[in-house]
N, C-alpha and C. Protein backbone atom coordinates (compact mmCIF):
# COMPACT_ATOMS: atom_id res chain seq x y z
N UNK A 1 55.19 141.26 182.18
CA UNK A 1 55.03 140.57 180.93
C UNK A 1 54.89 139.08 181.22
N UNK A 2 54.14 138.14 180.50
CA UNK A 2 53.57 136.95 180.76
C UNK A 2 54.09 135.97 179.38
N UNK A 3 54.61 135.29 179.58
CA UNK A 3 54.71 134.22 178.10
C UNK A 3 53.62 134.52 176.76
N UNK A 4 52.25 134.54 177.46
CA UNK A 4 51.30 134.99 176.82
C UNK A 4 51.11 136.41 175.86
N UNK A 5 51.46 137.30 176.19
CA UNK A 5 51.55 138.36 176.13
C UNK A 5 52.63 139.27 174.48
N UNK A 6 53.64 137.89 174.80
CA UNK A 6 54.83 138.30 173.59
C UNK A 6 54.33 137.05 172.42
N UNK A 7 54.93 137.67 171.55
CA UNK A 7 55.52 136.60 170.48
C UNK A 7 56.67 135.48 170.85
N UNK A 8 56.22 134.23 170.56
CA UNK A 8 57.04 133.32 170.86
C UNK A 8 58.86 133.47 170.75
N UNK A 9 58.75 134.45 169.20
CA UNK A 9 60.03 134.68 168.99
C UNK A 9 61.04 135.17 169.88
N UNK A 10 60.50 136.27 170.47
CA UNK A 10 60.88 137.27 171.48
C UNK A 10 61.71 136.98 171.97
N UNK A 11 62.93 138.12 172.52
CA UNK A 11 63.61 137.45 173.64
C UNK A 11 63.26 137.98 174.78
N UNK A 12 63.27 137.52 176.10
CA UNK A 12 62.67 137.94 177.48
C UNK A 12 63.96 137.36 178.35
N UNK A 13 62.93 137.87 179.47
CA UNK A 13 63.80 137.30 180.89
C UNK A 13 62.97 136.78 181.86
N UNK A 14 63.45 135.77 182.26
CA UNK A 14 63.13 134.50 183.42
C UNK A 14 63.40 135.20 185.05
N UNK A 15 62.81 135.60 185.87
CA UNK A 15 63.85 135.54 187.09
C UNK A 15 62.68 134.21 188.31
N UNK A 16 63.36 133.18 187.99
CA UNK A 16 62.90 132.44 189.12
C UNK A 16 63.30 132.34 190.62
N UNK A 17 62.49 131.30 191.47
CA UNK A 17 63.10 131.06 192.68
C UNK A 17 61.96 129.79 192.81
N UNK A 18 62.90 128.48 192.71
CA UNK A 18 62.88 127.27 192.85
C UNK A 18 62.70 126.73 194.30
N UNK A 19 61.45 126.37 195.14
CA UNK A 19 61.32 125.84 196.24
C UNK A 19 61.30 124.30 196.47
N UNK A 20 61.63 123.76 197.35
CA UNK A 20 61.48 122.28 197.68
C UNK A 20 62.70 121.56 197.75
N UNK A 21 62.90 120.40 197.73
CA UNK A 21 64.38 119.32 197.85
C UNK A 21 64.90 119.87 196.76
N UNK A 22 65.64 121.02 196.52
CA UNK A 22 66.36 121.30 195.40
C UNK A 22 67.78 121.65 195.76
N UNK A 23 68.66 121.43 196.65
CA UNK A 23 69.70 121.72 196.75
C UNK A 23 70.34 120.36 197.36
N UNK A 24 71.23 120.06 196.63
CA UNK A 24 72.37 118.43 197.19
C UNK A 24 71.66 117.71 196.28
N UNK A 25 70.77 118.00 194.93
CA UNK A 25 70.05 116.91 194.68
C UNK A 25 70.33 116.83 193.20
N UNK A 26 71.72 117.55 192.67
CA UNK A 26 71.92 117.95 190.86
C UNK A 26 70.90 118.95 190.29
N UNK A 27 70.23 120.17 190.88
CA UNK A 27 69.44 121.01 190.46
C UNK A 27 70.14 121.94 189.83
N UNK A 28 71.28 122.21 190.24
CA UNK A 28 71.92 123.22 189.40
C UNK A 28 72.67 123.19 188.12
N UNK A 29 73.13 121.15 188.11
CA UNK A 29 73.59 120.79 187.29
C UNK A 29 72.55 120.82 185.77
N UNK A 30 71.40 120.20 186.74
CA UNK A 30 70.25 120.29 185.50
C UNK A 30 70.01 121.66 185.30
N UNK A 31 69.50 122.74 185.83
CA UNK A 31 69.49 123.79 185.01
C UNK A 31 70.51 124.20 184.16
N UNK A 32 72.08 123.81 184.29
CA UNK A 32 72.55 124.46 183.01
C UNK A 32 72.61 123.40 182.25
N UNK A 33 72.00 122.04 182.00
CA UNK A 33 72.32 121.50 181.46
C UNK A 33 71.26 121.43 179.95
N UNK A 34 70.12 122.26 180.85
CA UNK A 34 68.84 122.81 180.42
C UNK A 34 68.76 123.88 179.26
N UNK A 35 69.51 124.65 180.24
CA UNK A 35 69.90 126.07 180.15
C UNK A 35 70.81 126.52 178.13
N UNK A 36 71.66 125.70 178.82
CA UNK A 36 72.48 125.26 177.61
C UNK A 36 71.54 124.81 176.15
N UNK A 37 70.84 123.35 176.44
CA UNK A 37 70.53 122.76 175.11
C UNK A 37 69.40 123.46 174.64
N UNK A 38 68.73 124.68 175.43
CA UNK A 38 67.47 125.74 174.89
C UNK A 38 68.03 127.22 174.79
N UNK A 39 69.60 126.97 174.14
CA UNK A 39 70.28 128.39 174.04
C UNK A 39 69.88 129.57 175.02
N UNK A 40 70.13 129.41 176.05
CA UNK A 40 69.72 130.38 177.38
C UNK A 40 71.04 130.96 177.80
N UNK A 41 71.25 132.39 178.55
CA UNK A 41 71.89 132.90 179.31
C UNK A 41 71.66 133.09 180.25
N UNK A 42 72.77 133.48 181.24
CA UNK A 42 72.08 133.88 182.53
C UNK A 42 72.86 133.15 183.60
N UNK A 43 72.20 132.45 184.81
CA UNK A 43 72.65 131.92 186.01
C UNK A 43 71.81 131.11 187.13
N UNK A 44 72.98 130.33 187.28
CA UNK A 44 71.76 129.53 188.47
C UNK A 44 72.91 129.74 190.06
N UNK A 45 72.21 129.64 191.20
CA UNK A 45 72.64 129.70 192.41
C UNK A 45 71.74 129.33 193.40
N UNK A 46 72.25 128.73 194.41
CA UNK A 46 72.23 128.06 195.67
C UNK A 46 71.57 129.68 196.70
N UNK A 47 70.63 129.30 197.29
CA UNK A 47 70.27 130.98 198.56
C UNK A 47 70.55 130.46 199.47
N UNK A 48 70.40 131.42 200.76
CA UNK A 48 70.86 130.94 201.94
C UNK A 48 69.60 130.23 202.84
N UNK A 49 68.18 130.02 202.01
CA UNK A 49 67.41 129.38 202.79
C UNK A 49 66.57 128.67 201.85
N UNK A 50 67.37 127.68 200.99
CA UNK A 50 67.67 126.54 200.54
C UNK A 50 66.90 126.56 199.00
N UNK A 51 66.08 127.54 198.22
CA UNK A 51 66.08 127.73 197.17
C UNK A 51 67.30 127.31 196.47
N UNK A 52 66.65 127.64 195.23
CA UNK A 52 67.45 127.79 193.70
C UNK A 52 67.14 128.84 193.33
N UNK A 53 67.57 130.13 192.99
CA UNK A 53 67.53 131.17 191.91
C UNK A 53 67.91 131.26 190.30
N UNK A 54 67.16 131.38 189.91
CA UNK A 54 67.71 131.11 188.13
C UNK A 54 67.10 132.81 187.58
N UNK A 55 68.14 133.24 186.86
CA UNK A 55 67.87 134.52 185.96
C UNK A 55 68.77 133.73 184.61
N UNK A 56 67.37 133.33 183.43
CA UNK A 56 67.79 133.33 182.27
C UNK A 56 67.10 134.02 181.43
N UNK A 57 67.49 134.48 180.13
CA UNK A 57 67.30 135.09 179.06
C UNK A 57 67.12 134.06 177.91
N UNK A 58 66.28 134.53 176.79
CA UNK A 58 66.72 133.96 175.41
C UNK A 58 65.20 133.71 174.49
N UNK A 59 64.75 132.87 173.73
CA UNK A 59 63.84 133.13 172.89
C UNK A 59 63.26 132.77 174.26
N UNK A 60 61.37 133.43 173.98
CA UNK A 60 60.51 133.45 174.97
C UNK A 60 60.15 131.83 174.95
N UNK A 61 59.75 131.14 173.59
CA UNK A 61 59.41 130.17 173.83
C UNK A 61 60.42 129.35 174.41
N UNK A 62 61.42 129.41 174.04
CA UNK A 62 62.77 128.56 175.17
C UNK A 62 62.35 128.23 176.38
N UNK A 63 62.48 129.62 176.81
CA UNK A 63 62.51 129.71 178.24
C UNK A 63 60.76 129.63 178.82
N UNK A 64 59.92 129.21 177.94
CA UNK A 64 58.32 128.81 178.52
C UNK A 64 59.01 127.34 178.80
N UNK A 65 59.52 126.95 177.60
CA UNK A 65 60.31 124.98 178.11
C UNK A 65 60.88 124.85 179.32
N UNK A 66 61.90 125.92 179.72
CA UNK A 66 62.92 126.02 180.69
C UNK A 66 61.89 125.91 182.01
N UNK A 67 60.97 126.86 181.58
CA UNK A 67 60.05 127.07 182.90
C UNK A 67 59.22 125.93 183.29
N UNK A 68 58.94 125.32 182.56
CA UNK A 68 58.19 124.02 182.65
C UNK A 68 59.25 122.70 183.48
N UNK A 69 60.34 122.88 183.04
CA UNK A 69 61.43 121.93 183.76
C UNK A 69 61.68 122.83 184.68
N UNK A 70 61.82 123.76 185.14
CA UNK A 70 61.98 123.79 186.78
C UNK A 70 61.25 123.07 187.47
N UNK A 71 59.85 123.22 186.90
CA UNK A 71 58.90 122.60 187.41
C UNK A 71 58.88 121.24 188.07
N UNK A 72 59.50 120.50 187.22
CA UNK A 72 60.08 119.30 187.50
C UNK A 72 61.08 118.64 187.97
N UNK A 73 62.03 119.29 187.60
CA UNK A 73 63.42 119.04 188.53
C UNK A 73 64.03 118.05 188.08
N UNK A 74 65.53 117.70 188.80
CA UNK A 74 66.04 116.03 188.45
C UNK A 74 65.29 115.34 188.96
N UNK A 75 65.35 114.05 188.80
CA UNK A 75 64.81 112.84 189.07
C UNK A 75 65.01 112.86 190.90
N UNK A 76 65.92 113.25 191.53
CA UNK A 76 66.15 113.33 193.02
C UNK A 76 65.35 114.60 193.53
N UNK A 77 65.41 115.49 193.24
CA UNK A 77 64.30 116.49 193.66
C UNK A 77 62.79 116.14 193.58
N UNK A 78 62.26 117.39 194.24
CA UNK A 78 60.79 117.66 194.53
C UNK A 78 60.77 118.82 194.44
N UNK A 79 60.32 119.38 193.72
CA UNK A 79 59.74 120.69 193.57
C UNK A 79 58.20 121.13 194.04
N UNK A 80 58.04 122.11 195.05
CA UNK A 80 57.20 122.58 195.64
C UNK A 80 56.63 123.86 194.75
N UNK A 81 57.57 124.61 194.56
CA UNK A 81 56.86 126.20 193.92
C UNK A 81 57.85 126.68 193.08
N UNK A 82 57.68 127.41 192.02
CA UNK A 82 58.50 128.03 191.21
C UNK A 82 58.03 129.52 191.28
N UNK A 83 58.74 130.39 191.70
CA UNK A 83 57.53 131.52 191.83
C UNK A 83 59.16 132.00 190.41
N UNK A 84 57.89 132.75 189.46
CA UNK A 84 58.61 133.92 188.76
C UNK A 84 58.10 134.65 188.12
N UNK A 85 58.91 135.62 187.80
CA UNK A 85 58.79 136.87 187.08
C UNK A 85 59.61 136.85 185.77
N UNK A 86 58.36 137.47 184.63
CA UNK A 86 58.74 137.47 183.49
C UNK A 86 59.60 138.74 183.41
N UNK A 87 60.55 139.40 182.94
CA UNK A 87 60.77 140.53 182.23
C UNK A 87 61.54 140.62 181.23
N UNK A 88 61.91 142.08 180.96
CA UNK A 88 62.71 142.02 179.51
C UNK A 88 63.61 141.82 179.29
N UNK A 89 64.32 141.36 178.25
CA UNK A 89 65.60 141.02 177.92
C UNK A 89 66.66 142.21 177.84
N UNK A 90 67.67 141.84 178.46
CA UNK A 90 68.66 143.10 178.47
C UNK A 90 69.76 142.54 177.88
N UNK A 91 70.43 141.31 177.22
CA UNK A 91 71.60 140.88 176.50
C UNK A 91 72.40 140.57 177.38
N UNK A 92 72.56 140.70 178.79
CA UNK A 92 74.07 141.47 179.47
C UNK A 92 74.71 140.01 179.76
N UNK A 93 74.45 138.90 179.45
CA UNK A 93 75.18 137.40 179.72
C UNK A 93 75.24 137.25 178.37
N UNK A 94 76.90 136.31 178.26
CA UNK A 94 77.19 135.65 177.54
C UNK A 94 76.82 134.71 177.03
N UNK A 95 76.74 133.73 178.53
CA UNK A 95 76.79 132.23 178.52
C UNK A 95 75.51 132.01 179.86
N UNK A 96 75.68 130.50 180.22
CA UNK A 96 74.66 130.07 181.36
C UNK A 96 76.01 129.80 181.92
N UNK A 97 75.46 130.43 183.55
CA UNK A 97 76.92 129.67 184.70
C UNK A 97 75.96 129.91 185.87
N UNK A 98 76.93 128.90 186.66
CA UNK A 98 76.87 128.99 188.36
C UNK A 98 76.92 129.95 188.90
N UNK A 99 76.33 130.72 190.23
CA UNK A 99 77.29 132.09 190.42
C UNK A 99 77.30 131.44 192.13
N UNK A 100 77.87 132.09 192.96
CA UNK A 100 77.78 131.49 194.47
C UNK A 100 76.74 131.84 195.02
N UNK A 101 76.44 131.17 195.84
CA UNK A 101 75.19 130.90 197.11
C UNK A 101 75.32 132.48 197.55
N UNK A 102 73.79 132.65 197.77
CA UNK A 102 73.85 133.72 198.91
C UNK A 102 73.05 133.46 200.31
């Protein structure tokens, strides 16, 4: 499924993976800070070969915004690639949080 594809209303799912100067640089802070003010669920985390992973949920158009600011990053980052996958919304988060590095 593609942004394109749904109604803006929709709710969907985000699963990214954030490449470039994104870790030591407030990337995680900004995604929930993101995350949060475009009513999103879900999670952000640190990988073990220096990504960002983000799985959020919530209106589709939200998260087309959300997707657009990965893109960009904090002001200390560089973002190289955002690779993701759209899919469906399953409810199963509360809130947006941290989860640990893998």
């Amino acid at each position: 499924m593609t942004p394109t594809e749904s109604n803006p209303l929709t709710r969907a799912r985000l699963h990214a993976f954030v490449e470039g100067r994104v870790q030591g640089v407030g990337f995680r802070a900004f995604v929930i800070d993101n995350a949060v003010r475009l009513q999103l669920t879900g999670w952000v985390r640190n990988t073990w070969n220096g990504e960002v992973e983000v799985l959020a949920e919530g209106l589709q158009q939200n998260l087309q915004t959300f997707h657009n600011l990965l893109r960009e990053g904090p002001p200390a980052a560089m973002v190289t690639l955002v690779r993701q996958e759209w899919q469906t919304y399953t409810g199963e988060f509360g809130q947006f949080q941290v989860r640990f590095s893998v």
